[in-house]
Protein backbone atom coordinates (compact mmCIF):
# COMPACT_ATOMS: atom_id res chain seq x y z
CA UNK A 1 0.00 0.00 0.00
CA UNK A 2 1.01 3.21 -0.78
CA UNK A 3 -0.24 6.67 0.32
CA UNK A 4 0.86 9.94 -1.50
CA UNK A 5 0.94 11.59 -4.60
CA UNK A 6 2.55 9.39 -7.18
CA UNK A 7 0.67 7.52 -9.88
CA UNK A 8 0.39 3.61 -10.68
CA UNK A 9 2.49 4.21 -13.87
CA UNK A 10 5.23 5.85 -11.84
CA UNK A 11 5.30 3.50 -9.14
CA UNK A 12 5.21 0.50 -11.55
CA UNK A 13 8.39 1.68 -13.24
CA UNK A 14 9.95 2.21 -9.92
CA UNK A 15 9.09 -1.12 -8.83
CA UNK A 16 10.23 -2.86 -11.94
CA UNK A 17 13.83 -3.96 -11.32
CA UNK A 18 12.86 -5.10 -7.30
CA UNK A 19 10.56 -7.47 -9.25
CA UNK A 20 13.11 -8.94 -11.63
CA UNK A 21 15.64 -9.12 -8.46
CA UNK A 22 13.47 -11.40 -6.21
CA UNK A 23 11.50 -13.18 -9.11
CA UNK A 24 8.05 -12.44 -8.02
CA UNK A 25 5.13 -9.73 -8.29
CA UNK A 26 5.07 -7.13 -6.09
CA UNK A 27 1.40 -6.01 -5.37
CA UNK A 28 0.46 -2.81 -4.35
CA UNK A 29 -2.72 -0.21 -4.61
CA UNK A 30 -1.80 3.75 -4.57
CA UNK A 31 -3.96 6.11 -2.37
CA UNK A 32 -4.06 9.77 -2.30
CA UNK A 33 -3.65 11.19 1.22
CA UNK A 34 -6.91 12.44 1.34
CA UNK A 35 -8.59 9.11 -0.10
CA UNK A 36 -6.51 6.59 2.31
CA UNK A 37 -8.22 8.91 5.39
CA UNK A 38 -12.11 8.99 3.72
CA UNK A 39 -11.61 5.48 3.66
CA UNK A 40 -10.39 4.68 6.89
CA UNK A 41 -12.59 7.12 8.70
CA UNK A 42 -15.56 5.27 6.81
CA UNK A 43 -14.41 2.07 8.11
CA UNK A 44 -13.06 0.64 4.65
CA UNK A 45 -12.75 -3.55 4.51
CA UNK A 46 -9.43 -3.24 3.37
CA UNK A 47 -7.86 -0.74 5.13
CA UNK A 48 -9.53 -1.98 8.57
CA UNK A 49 -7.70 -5.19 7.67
CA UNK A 50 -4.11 -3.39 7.05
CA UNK A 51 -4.66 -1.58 9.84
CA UNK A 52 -5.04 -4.58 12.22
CA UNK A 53 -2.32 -6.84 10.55
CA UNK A 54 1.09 -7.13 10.27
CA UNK A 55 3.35 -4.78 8.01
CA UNK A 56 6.47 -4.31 6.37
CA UNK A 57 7.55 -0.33 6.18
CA UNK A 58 9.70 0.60 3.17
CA UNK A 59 9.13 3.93 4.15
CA UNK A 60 7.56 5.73 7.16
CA UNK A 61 6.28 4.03 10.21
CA UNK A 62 3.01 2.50 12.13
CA UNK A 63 3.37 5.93 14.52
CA UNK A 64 3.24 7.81 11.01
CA UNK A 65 0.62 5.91 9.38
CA UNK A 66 -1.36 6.13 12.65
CA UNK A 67 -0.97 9.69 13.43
CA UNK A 68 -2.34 10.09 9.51
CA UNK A 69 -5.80 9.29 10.72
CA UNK A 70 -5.49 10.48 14.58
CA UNK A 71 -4.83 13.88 12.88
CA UNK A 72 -7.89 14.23 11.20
């Protein structure tokens, strides 16, 4: 999951050579800042269930991605 302002095009071509390196697909879905909170202050599935499980941070943090929706 991704939050911020970059496009699935962009991030696709950044994510390219990781792919070829380990061999498999790397899945991801691309929220805007604004979107990823209307959906978690609505109580989206899918972001309840991130939320709740385990993660792996590339970048930023589970203080960071809390404090995104504590702020608003």
């Amino acid at each position: 999951m991704v939050i911020g302002g970059i496009s699935s095009k962009e991030l696709s071509s950044i994510l390219s050579k990781p792919k070829k390196e380990l061999m498999r697909e790397i899945n991801y879905v691309v929220f805007s800042l604004n979107g990823f909170i209307n959906k978690a202050m609505q109580k989206d599935h899918f972001i309840n269930s991130v939320l709740k499980n385990k993660k792996i941070y590339i970048v930023g943090s589970e203080d960071e991605l809390k404090g995104l929706i504590k702020s608003r």
